[in-house]
PDB file of N, CA and C in Angstrom:
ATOM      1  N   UNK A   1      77.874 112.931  81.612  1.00  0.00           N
ATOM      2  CA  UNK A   1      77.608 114.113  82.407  1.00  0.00           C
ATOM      3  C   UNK A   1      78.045 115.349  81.616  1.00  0.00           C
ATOM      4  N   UNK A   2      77.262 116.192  80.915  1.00  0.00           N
ATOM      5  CA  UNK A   2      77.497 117.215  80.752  1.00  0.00           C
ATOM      6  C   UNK A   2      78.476 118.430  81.175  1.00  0.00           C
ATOM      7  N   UNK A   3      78.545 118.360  82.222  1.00  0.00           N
ATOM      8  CA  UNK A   3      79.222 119.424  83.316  1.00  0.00           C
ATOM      9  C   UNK A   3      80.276 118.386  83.457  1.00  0.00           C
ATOM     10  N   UNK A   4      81.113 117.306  82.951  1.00  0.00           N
ATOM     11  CA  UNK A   4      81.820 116.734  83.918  1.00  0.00           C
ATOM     12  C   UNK A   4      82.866 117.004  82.229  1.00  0.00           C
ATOM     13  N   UNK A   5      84.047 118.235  83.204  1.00  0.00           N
ATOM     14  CA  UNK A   5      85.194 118.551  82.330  1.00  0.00           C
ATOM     15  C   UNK A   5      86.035 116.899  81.578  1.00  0.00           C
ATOM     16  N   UNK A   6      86.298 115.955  82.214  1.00  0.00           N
ATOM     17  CA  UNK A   6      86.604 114.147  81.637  1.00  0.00           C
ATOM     18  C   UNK A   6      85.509 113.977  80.373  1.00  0.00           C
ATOM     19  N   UNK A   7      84.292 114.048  80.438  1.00  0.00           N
ATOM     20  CA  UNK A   7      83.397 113.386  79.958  1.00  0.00           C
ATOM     21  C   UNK A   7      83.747 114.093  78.695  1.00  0.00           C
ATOM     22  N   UNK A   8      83.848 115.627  78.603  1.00  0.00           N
ATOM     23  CA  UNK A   8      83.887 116.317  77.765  1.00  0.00           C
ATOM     24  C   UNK A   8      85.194 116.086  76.829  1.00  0.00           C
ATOM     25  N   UNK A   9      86.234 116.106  77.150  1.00  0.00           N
ATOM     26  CA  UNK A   9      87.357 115.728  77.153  1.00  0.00           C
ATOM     27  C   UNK A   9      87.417 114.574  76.175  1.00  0.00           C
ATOM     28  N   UNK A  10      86.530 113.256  76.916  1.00  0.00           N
ATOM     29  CA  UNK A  10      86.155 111.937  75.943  1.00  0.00           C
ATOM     30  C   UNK A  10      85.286 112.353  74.835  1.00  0.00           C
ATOM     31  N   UNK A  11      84.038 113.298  75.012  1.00  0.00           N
ATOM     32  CA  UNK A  11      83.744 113.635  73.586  1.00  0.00           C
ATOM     33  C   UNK A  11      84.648 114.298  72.710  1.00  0.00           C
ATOM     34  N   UNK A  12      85.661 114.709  73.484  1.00  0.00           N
ATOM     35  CA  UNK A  12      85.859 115.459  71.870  1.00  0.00           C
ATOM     36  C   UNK A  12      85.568 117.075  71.985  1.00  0.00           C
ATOM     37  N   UNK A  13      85.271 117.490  72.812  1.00  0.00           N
ATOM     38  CA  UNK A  13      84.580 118.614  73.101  1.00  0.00           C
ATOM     39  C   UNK A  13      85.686 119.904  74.015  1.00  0.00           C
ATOM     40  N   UNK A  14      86.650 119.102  74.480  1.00  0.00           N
ATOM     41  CA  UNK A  14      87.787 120.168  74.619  1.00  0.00           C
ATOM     42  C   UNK A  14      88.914 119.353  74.462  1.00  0.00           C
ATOM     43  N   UNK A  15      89.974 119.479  73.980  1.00  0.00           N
ATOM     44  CA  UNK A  15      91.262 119.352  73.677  1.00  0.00           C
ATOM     45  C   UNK A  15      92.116 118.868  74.529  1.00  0.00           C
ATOM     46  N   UNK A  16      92.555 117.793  74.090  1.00  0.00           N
ATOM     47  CA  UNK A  16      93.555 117.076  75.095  1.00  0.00           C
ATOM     48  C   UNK A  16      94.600 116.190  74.141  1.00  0.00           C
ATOM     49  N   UNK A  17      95.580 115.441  74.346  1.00  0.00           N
ATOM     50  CA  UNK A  17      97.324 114.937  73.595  1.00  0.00           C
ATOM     51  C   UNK A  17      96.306 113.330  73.873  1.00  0.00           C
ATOM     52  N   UNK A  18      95.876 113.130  73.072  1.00  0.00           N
ATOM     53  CA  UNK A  18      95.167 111.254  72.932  1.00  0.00           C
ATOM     54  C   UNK A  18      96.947 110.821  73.173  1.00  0.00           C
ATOM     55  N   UNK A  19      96.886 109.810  74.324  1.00  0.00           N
ATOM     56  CA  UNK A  19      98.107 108.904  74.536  1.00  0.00           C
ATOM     57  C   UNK A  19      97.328 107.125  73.965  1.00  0.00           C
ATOM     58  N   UNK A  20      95.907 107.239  74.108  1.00  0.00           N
ATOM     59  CA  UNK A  20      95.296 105.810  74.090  1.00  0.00           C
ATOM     60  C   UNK A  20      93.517 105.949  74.315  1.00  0.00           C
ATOM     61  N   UNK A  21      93.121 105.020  73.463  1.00  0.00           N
ATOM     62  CA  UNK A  21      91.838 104.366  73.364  1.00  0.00           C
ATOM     63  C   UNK A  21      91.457 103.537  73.029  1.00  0.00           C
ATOM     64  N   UNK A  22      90.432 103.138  73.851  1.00  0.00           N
ATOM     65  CA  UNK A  22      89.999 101.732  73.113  1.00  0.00           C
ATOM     66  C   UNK A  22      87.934 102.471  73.412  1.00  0.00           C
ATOM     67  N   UNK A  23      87.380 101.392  73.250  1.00  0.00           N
ATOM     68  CA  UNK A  23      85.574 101.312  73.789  1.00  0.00           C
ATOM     69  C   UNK A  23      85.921 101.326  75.382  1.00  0.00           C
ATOM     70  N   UNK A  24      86.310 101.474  75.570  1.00  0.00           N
ATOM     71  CA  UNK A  24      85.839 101.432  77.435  1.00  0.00           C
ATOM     72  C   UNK A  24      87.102 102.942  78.413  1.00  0.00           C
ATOM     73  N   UNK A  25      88.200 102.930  77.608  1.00  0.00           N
ATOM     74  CA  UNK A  25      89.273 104.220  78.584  1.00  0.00           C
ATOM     75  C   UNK A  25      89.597 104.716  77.475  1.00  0.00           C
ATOM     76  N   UNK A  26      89.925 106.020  77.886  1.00  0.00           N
ATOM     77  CA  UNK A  26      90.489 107.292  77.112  1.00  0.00           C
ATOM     78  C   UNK A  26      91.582 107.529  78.222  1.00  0.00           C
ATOM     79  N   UNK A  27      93.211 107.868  77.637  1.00  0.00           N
ATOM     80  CA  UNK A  27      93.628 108.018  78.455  1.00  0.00           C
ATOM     81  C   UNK A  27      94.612 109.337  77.796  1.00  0.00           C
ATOM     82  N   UNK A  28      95.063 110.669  78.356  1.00  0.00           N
ATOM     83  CA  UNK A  28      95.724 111.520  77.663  1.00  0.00           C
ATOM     84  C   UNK A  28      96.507 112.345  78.708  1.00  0.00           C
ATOM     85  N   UNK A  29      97.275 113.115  78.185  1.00  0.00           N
ATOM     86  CA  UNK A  29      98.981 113.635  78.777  1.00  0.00           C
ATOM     87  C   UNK A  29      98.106 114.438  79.759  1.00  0.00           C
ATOM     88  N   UNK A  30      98.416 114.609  81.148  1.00  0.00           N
ATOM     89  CA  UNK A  30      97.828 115.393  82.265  1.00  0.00           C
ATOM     90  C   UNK A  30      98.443 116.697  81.823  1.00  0.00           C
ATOM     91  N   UNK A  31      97.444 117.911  82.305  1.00  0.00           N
ATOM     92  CA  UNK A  31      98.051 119.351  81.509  1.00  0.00           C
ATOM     93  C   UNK A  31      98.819 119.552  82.778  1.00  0.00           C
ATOM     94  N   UNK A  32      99.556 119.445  84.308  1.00  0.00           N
ATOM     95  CA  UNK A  32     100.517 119.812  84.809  1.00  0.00           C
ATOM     96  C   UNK A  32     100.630 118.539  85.328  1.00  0.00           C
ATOM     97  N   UNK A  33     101.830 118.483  84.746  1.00  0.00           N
ATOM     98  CA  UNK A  33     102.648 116.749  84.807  1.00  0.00           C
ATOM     99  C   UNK A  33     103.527 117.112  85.734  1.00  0.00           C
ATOM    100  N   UNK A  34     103.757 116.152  86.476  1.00  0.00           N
ATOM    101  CA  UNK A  34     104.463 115.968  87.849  1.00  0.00           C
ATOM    102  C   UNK A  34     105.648 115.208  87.644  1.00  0.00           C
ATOM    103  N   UNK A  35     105.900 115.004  86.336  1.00  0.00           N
ATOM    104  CA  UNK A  35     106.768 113.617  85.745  1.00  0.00           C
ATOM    105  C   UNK A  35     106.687 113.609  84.402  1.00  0.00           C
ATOM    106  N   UNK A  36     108.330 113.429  84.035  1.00  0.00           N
ATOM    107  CA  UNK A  36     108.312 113.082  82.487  1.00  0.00           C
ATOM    108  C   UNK A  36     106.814 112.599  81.521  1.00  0.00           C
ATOM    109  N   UNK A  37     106.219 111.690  82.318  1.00  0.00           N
ATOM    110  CA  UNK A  37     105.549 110.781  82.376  1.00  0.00           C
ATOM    111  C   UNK A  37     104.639 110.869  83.098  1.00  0.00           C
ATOM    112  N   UNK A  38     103.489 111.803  82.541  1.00  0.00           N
ATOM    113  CA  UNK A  38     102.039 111.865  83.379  1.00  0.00           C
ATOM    114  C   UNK A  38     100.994 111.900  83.075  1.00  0.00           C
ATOM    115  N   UNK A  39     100.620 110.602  82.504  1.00  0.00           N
ATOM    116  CA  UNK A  39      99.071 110.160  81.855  1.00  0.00           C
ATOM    117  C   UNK A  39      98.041 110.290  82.530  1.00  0.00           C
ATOM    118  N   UNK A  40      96.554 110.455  82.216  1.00  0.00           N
ATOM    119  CA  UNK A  40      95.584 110.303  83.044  1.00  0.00           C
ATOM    120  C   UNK A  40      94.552 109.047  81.744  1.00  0.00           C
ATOM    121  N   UNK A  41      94.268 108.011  82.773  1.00  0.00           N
ATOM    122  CA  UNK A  41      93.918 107.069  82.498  1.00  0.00           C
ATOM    123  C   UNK A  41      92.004 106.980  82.960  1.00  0.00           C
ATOM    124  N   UNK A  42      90.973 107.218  81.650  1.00  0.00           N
ATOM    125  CA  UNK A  42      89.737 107.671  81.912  1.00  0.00           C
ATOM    126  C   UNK A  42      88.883 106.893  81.624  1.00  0.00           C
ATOM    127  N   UNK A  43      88.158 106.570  82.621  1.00  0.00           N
ATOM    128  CA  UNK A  43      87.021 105.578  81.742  1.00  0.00           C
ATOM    129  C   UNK A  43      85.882 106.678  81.132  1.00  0.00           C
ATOM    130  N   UNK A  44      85.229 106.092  80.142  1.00  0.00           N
ATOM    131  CA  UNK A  44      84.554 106.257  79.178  1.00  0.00           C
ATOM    132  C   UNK A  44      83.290 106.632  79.732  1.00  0.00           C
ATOM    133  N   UNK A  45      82.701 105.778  80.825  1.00  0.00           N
ATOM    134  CA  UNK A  45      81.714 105.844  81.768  1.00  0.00           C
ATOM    135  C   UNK A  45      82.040 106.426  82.250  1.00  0.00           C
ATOM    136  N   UNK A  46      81.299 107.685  82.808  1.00  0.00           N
ATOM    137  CA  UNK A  46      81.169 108.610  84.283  1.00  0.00           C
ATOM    138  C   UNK A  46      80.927 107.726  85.933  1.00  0.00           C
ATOM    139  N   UNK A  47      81.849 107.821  86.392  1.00  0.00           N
ATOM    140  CA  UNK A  47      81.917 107.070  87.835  1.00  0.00           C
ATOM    141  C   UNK A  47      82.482 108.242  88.545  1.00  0.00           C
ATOM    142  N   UNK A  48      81.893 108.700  89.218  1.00  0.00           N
ATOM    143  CA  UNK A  48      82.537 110.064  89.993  1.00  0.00           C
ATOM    144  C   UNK A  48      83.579 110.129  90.534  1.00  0.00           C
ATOM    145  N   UNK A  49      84.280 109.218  91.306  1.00  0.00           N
ATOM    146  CA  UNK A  49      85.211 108.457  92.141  1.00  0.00           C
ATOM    147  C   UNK A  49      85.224 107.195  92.890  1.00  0.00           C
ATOM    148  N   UNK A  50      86.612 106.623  93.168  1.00  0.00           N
ATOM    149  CA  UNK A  50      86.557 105.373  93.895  1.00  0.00           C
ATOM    150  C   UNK A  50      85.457 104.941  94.996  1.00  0.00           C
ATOM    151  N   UNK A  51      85.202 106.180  95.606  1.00  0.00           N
ATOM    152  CA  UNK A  51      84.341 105.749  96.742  1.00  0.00           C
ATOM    153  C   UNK A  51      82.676 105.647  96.200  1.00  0.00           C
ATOM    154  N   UNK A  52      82.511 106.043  94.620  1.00  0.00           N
ATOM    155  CA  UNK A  52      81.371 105.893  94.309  1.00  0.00           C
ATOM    156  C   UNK A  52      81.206 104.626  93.364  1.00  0.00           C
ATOM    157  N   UNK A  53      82.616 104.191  92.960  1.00  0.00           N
ATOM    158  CA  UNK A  53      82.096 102.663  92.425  1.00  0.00           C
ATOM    159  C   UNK A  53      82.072 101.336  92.931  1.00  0.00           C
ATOM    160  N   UNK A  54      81.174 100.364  92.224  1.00  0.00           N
ATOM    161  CA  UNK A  54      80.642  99.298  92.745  1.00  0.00           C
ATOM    162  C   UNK A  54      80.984  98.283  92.139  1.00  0.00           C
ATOM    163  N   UNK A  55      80.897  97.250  92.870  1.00  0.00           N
ATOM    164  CA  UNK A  55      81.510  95.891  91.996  1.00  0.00           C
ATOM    165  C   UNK A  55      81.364  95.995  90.412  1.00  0.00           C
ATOM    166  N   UNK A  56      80.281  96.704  89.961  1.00  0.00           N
ATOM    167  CA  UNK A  56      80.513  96.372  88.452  1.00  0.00           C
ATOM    168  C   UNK A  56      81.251  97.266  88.114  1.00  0.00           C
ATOM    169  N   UNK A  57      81.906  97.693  88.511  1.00  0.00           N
ATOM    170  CA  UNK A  57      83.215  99.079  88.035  1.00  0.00           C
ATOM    171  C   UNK A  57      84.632  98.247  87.994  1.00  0.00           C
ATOM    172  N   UNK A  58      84.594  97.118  88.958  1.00  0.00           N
ATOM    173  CA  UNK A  58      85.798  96.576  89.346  1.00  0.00           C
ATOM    174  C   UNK A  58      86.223  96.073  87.758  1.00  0.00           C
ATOM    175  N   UNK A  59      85.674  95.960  86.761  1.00  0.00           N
ATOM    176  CA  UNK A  59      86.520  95.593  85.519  1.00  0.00           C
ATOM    177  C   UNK A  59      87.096  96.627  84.992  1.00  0.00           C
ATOM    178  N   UNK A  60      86.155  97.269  84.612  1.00  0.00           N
ATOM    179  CA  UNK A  60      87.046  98.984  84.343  1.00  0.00           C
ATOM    180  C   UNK A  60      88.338  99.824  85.129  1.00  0.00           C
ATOM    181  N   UNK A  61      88.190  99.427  86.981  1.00  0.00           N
ATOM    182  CA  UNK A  61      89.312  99.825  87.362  1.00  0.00           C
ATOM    183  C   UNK A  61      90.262  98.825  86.670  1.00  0.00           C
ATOM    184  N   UNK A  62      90.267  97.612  86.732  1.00  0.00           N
ATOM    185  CA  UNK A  62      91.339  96.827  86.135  1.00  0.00           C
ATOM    186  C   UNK A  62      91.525  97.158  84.902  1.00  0.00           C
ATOM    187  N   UNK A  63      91.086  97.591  84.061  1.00  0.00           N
ATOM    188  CA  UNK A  63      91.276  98.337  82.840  1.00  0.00           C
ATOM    189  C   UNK A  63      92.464  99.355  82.536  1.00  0.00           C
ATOM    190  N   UNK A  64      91.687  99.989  83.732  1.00  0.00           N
ATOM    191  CA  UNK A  64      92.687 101.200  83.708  1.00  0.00           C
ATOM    192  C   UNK A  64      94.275 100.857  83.866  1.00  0.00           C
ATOM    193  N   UNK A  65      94.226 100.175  85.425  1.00  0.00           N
ATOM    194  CA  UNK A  65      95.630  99.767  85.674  1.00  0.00           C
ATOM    195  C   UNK A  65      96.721  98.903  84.317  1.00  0.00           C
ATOM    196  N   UNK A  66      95.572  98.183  83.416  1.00  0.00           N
ATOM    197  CA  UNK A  66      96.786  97.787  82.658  1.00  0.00           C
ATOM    198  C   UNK A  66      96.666  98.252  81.489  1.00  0.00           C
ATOM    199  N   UNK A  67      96.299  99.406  81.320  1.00  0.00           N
ATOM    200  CA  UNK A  67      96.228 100.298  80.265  1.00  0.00           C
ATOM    201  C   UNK A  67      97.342 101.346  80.871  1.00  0.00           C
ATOM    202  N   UNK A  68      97.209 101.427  81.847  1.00  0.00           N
ATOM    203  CA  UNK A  68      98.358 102.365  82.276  1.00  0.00           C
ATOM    204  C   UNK A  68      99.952 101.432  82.594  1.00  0.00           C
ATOM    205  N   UNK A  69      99.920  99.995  82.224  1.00  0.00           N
ATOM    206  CA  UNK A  69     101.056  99.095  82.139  1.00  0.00           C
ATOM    207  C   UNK A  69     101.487  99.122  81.069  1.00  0.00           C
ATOM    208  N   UNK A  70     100.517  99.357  80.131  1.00  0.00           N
ATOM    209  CA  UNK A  70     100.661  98.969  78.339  1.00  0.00           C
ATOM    210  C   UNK A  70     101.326 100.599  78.212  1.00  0.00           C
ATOM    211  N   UNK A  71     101.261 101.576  78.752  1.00  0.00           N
ATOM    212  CA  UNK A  71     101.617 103.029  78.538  1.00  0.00           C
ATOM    213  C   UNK A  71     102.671 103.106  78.928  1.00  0.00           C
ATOM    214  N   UNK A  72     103.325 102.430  80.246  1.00  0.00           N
ATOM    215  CA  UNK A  72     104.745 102.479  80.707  1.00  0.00           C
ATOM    216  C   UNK A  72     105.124 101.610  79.973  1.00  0.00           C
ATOM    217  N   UNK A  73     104.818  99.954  79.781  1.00  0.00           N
ATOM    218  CA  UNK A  73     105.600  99.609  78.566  1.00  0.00           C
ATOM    219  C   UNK A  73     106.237 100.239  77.595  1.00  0.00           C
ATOM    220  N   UNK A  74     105.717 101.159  77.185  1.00  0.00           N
ATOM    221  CA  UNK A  74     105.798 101.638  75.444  1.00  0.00           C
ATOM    222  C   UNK A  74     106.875 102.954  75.652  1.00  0.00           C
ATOM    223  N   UNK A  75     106.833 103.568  77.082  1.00  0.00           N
ATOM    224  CA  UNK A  75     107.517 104.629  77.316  1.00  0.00           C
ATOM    225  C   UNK A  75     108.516 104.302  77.993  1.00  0.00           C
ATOM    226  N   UNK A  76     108.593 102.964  78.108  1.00  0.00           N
ATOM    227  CA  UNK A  76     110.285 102.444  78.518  1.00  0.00           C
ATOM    228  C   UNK A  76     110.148 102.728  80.212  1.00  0.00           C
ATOM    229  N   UNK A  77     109.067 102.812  80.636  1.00  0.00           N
ATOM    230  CA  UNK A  77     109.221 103.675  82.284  1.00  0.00           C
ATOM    231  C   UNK A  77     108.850 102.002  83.112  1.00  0.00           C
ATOM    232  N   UNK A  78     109.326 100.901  82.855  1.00  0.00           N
ATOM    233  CA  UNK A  78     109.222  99.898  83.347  1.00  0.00           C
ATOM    234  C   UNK A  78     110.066  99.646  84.718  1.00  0.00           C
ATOM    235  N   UNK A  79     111.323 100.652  84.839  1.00  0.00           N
ATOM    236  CA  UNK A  79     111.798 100.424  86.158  1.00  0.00           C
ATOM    237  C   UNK A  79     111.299 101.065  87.152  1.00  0.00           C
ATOM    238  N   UNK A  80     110.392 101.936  86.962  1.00  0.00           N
ATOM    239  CA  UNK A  80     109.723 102.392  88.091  1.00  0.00           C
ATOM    240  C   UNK A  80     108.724 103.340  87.567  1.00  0.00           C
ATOM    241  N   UNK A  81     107.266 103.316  88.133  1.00  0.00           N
ATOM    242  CA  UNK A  81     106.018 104.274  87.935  1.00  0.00           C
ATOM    243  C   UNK A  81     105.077 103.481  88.960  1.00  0.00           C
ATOM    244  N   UNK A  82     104.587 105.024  89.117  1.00  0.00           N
ATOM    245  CA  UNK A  82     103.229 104.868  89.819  1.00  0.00           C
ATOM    246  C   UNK A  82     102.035 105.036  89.520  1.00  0.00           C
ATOM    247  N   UNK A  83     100.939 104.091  90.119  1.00  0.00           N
ATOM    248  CA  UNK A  83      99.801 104.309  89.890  1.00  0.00           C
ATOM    249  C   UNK A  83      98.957 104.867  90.659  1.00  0.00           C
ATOM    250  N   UNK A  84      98.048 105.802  90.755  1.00  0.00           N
ATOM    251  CA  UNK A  84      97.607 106.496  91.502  1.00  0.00           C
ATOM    252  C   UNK A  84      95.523 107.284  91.150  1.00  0.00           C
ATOM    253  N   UNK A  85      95.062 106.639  92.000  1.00  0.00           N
ATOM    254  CA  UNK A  85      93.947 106.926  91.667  1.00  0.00           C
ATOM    255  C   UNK A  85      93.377 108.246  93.285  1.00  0.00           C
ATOM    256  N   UNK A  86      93.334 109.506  92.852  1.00  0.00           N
ATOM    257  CA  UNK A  86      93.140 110.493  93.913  1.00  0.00           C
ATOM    258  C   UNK A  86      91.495 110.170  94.476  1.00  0.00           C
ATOM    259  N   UNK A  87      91.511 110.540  95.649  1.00  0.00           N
ATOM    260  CA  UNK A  87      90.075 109.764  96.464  1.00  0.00           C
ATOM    261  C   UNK A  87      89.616 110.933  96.950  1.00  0.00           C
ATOM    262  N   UNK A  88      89.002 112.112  96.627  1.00  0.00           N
ATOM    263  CA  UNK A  88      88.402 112.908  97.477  1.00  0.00           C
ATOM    264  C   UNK A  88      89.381 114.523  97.029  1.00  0.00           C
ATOM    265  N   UNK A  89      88.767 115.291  97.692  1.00  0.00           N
ATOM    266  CA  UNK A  89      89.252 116.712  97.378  1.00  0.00           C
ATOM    267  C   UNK A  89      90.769 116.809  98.680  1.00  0.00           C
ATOM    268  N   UNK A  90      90.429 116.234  99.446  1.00  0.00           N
ATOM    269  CA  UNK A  90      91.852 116.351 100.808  1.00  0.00           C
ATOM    270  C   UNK A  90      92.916 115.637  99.901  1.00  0.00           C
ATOM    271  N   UNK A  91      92.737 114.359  98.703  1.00  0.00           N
ATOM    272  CA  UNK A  91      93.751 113.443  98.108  1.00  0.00           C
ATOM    273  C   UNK A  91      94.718 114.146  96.751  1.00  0.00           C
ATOM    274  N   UNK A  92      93.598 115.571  96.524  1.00  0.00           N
ATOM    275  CA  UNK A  92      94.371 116.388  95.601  1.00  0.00           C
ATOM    276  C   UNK A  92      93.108 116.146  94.297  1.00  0.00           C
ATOM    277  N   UNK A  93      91.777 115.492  94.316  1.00  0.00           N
ATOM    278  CA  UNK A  93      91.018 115.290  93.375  1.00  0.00           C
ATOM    279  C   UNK A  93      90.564 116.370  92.955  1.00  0.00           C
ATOM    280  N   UNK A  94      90.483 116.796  91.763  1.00  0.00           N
ATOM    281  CA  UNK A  94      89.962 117.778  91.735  1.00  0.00           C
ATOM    282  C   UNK A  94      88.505 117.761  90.299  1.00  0.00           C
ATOM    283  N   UNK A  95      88.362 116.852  89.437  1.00  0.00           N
ATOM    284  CA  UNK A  95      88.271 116.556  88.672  1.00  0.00           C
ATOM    285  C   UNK A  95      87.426 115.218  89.428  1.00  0.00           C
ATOM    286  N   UNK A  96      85.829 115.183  89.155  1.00  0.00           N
ATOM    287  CA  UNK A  96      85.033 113.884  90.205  1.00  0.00           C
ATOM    288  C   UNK A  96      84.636 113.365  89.007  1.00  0.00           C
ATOM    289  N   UNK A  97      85.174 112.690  88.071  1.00  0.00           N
ATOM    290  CA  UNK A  97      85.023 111.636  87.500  1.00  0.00           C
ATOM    291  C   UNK A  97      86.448 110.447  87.871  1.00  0.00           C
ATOM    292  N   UNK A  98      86.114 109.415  87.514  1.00  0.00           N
ATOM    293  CA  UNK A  98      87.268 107.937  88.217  1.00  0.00           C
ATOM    294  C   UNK A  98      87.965 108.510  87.463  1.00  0.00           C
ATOM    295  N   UNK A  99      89.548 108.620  87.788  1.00  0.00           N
ATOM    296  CA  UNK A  99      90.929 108.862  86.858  1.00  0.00           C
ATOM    297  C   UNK A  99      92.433 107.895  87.840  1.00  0.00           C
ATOM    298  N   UNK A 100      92.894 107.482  86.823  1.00  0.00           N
ATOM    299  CA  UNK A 100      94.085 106.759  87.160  1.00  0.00           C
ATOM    300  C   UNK A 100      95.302 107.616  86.917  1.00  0.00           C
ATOM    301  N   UNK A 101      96.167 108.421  87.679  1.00  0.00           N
ATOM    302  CA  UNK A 101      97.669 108.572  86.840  1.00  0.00           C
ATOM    303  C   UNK A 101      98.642 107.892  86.948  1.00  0.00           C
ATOM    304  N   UNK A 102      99.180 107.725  86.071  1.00  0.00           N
ATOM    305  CA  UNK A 102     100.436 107.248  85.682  1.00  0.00           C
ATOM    306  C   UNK A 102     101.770 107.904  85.760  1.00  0.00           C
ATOM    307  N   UNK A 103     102.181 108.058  86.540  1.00  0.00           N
ATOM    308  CA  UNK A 103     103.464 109.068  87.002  1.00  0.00           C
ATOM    309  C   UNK A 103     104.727 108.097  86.995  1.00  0.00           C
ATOM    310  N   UNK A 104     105.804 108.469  85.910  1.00  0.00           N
ATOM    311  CA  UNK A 104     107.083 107.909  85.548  1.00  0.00           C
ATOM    312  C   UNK A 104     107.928 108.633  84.950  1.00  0.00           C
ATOM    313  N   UNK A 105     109.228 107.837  84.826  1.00  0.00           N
ATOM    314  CA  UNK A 105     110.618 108.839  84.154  1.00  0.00           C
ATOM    315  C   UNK A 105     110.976 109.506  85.229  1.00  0.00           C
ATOM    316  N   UNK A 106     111.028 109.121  86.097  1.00  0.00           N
ATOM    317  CA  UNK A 106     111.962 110.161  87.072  1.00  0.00           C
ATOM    318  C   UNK A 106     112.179 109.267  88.632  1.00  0.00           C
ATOM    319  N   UNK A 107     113.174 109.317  89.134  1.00  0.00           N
ATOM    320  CA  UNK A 107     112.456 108.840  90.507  1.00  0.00           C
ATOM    321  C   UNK A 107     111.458 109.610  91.302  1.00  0.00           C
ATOM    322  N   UNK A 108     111.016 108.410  91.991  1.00  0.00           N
ATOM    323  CA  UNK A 108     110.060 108.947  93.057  1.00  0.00           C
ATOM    324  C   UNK A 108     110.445 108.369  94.403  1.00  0.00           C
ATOM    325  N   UNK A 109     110.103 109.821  94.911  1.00  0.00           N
ATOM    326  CA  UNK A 109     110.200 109.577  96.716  1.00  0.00           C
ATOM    327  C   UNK A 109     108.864 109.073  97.312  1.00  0.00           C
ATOM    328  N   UNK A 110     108.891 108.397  98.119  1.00  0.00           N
ATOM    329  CA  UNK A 110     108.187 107.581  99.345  1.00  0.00           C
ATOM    330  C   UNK A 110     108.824 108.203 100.667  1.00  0.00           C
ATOM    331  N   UNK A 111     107.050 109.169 101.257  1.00  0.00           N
ATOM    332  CA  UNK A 111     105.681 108.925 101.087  1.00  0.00           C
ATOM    333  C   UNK A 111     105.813 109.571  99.681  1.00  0.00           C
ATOM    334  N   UNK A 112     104.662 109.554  98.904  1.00  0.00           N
ATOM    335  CA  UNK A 112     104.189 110.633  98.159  1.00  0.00           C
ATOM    336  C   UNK A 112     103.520 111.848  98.643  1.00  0.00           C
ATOM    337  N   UNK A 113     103.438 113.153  98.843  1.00  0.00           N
ATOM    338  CA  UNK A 113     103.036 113.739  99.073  1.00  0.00           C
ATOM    339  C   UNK A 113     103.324 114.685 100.662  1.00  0.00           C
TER     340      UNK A 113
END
């Protein structure tokens, strides 16, 4: 998607801190981090959001999640992080391509938000 600020992001086309890639997620430092530790975890494919993907997405969400395990691994944030995929503009989405964050290094309170 042309217009879709992620997509662009994965080309190469605006500037972002590469934390990880492989052929299928791009994942890089969120520009207002909520946490020591605040990755955004991207698939490669344009999927607008959760409520727009379909069983064949379900590998890629699993992607994400342990791409964002392999990221807290490495950042030592194994005693506690969250995963968090925003659903809609009321969830704080702002950005309608699929994104996972990874929020760690700090505690977190329950609820969120």
């Amino acid at each position: 998607m042309p217009d879709c600020l992620f997509c662009r992001i994965i080309a190469g086309k605006v500037p972002s801190k590469k934390v990880y890639e492989d052929e299928y997620v791009y994942a890089f430092e969120d520009i207002r981090p909520t946490a020591p530790t605040h990755v955004l975890v991207v698939p490669k494919r344009h999927v607008p959001g959760l409520n727009e993907a379909t069983a064949q997405d379900a590998e890629i969400i699993g992607r994400c999640n342990l791409v964002a395990a392999k990221i807290g691994r490495e950042r030592n944030i194994v005693d506690g992080y969250r995963t968090v995929f925003n659903v809609g503009p009321r969830s704080g989405q702002s950005v309608f391509h699929l994104h996972l964050h990874l929020v760690g290094g700090r505690d977190l309170a329950w609820p969120p938000g």
